[in-house]
C-alpha atoms as a PDB file:
ATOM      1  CA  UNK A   1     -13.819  19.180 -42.698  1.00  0.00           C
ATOM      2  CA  UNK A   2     -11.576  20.828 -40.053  1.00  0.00           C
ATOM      3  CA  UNK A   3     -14.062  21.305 -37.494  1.00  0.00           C
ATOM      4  CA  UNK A   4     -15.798  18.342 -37.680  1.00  0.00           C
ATOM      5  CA  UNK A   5     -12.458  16.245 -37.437  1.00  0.00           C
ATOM      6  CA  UNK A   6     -11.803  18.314 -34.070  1.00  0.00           C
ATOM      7  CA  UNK A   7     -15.193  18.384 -32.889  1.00  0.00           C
ATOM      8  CA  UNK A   8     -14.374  13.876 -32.933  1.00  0.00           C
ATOM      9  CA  UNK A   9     -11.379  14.775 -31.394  1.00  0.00           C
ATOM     10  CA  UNK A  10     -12.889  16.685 -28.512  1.00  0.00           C
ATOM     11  CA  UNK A  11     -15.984  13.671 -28.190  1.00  0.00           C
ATOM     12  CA  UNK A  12     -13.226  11.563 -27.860  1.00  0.00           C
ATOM     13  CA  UNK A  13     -11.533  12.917 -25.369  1.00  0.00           C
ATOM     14  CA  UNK A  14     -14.310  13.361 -23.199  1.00  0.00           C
ATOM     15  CA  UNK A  15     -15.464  10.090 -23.455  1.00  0.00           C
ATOM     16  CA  UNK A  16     -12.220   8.479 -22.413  1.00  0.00           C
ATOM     17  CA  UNK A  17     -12.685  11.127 -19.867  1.00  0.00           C
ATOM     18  CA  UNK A  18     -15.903  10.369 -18.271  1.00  0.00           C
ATOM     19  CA  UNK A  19     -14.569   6.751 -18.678  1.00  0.00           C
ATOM     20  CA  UNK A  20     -11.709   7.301 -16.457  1.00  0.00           C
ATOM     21  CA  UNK A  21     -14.261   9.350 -13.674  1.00  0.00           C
ATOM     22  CA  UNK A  22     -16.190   6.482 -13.467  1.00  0.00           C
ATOM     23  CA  UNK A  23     -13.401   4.109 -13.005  1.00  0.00           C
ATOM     24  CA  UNK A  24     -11.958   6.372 -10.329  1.00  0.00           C
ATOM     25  CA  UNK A  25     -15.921   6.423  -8.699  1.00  0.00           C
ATOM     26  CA  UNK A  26     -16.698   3.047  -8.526  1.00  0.00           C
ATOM     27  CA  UNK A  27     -13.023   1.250  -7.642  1.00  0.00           C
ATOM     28  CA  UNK A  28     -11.495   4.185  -5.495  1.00  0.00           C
ATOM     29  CA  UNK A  29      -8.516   5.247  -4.922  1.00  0.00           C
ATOM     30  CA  UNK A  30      -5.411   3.843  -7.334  1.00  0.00           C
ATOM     31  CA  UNK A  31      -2.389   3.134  -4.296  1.00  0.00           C
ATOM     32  CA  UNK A  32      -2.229   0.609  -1.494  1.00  0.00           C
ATOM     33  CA  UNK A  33      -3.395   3.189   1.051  1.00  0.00           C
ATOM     34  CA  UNK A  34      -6.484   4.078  -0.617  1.00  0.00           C
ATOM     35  CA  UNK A  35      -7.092   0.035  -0.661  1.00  0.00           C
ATOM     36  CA  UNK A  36      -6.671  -0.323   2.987  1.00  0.00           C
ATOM     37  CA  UNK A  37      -9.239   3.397   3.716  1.00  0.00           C
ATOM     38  CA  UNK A  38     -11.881   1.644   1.412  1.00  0.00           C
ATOM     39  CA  UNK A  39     -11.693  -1.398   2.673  1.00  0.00           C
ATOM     40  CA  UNK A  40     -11.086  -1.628   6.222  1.00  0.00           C
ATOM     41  CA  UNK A  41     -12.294  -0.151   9.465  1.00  0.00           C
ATOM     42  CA  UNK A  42     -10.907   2.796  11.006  1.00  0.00           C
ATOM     43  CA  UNK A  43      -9.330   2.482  14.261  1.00  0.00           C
ATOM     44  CA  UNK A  44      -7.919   6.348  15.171  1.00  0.00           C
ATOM     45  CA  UNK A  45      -7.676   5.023  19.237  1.00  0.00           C
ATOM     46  CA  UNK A  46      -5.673   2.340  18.280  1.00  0.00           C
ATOM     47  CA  UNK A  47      -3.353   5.429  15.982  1.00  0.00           C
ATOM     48  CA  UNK A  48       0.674   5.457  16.646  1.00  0.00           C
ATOM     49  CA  UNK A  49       0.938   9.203  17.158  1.00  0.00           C
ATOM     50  CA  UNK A  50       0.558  10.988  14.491  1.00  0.00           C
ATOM     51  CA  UNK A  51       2.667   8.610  12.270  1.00  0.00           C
ATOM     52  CA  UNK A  52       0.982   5.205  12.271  1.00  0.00           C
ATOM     53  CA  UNK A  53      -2.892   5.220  11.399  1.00  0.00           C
ATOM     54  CA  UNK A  54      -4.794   2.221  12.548  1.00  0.00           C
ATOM     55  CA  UNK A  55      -7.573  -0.127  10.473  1.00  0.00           C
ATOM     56  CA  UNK A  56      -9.280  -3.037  12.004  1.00  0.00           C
ATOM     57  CA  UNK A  57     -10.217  -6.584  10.736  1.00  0.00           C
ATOM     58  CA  UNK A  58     -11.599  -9.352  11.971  1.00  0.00           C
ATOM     59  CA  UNK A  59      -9.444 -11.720   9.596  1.00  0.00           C
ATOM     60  CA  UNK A  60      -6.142 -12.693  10.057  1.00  0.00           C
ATOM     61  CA  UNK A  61      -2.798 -11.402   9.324  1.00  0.00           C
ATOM     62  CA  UNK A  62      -2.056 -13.446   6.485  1.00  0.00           C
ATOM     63  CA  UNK A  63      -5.627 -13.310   5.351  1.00  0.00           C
ATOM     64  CA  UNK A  64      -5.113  -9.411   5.296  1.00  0.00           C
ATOM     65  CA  UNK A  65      -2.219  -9.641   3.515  1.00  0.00           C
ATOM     66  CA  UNK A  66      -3.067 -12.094   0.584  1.00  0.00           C
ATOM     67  CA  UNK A  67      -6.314  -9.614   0.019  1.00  0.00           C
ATOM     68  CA  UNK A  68      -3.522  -6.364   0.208  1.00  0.00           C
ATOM     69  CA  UNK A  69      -1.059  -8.055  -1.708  1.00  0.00           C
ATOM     70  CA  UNK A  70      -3.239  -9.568  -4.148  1.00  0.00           C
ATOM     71  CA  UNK A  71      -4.574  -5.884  -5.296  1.00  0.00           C
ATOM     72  CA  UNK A  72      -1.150  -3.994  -4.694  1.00  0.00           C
ATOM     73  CA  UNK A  73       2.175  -5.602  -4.802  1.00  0.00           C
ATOM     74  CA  UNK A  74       4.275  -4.791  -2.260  1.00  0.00           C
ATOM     75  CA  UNK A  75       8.154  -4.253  -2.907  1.00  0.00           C
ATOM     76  CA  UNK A  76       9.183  -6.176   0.153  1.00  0.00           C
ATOM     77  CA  UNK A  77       7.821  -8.033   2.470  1.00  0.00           C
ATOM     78  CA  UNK A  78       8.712  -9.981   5.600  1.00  0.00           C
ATOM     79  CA  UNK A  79       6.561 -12.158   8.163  1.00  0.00           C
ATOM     80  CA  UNK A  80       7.301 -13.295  10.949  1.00  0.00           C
ATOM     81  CA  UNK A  81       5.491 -14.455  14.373  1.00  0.00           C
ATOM     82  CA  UNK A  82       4.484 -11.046  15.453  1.00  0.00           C
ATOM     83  CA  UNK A  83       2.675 -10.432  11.834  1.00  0.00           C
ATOM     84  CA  UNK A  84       3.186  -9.277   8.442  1.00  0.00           C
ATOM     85  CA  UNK A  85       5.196  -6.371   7.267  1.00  0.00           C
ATOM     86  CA  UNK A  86       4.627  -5.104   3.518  1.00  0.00           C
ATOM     87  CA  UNK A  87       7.096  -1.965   2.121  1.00  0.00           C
ATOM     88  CA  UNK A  88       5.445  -0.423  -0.724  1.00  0.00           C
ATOM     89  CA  UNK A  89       7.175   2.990  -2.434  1.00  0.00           C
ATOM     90  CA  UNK A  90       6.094   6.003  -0.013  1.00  0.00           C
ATOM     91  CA  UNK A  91       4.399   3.237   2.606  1.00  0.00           C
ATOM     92  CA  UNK A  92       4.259   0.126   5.253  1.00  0.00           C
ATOM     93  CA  UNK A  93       1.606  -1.609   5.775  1.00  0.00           C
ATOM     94  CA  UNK A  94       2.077  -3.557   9.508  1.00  0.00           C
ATOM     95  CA  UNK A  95      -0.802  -6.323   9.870  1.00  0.00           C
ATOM     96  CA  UNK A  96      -0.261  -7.516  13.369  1.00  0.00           C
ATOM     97  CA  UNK A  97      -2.175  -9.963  15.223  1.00  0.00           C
ATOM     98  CA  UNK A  98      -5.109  -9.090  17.909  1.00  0.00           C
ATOM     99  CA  UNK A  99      -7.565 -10.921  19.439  1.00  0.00           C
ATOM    100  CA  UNK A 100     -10.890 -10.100  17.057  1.00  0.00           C
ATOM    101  CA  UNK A 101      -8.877 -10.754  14.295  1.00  0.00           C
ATOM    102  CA  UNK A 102      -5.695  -8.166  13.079  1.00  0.00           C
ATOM    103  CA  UNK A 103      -4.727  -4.695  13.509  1.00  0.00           C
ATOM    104  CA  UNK A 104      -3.511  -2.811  10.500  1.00  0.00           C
ATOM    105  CA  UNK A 105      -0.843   0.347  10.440  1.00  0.00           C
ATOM    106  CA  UNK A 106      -0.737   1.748   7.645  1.00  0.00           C
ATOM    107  CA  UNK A 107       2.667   4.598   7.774  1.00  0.00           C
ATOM    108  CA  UNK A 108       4.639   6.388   5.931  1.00  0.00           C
ATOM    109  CA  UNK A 109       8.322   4.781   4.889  1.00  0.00           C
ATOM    110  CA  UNK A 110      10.146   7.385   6.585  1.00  0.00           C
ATOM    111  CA  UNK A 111       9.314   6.818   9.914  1.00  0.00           C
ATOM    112  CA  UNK A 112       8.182   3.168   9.715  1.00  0.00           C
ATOM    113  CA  UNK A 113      11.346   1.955   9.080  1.00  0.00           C
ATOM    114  CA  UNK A 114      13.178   3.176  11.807  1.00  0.00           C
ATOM    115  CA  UNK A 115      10.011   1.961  14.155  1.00  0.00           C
ATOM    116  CA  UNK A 116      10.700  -1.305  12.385  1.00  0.00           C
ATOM    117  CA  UNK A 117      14.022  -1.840  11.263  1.00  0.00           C
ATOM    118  CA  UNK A 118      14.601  -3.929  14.434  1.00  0.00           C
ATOM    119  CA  UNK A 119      12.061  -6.511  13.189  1.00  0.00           C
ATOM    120  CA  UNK A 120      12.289  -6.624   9.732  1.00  0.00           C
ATOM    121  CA  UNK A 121      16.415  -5.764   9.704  1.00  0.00           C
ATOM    122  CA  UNK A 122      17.929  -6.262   5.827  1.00  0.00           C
ATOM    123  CA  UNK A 123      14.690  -7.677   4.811  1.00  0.00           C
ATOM    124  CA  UNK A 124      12.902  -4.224   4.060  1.00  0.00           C
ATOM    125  CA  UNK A 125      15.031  -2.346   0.771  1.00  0.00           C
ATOM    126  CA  UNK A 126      15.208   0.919   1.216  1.00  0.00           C
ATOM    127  CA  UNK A 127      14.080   3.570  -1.264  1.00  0.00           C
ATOM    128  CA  UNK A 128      12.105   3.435  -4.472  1.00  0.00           C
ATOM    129  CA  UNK A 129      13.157   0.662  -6.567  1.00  0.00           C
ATOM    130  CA  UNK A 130      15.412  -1.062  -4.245  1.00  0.00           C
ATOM    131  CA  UNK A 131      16.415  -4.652  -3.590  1.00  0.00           C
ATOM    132  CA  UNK A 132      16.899  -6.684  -0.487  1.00  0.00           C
ATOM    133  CA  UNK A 133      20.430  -7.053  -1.363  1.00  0.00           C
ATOM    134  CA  UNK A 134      23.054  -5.220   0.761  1.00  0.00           C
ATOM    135  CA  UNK A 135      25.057  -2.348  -0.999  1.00  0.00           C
ATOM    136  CA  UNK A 136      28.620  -3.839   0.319  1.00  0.00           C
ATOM    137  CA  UNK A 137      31.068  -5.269  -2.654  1.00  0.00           C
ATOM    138  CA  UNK A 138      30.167  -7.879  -4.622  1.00  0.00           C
ATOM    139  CA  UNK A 139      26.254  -7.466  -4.171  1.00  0.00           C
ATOM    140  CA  UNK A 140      24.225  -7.748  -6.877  1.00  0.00           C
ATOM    141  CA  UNK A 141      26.603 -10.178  -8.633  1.00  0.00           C
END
């Protein structure tokens, strides 16, 4: 009875397995970056250096940014008339306006915020897991 209880045991786990290949095949990749490579077009001449790394659309900022945040939450965001700024864990997502529709950097944390910090100020937390709120006495209270 031994091996045929492991020999389920091993079916199982290769089913849920295979399950989980398939879900990784057909919905790509599981983080806010892999959203914006599969669904957006690449735009490496429109790249900030080696930092920033450029997508296209021909919607709109905020049209970009309910289909973004509708998939992946963002832990801060902040819009304003020069376009829509979304802080996730490890990234930023920038959707700024153009005139076919919106430009999209997508950049790592640490050097977006300092490239940003002038636009989106106290609005961005900082870190995993932060707040908007200020670290000064009193906040949080």
């Amino acid at each position: 009875m031994t091996y045929r209880r492991w020999f389920v045991v091993g079916v199982a786990f290769a089913v849920v397995g295979a399950l989980v290949a398939a879900f990784a095949i057909f919905y790509g990749n599981f983080s806010p970056r892999g959203y914006i490579e599969d669904r957006y077009t690449r735009a490496a001449a429109r790249d900030i250096g080696r930092d920033a790394v450029a997508y296209t659309s021909n919607r709109t900022p905020s049209q970009v940014a309910d289909d973004v945040t509708g998939a992946w939450k963002p832990a801060d965001q902040y819009v304003d008339g020069s376009g829509v700024y979304l802080r996730y864990d490890d990234d930023s997502l920038v959707i700024l306006p153009i005139a076919a529709g919106s430009l999209i950097l997508l950049e790592r944390m640490r050097t977006a915020y300092p490239r940003y910090h002038s636009t989106v100020g106290s609005h961005w937390g900082w870190g995993r897991g932060s707040t908007v709120r200020g670290g000064g006495p009193g906040s949080g209270k």
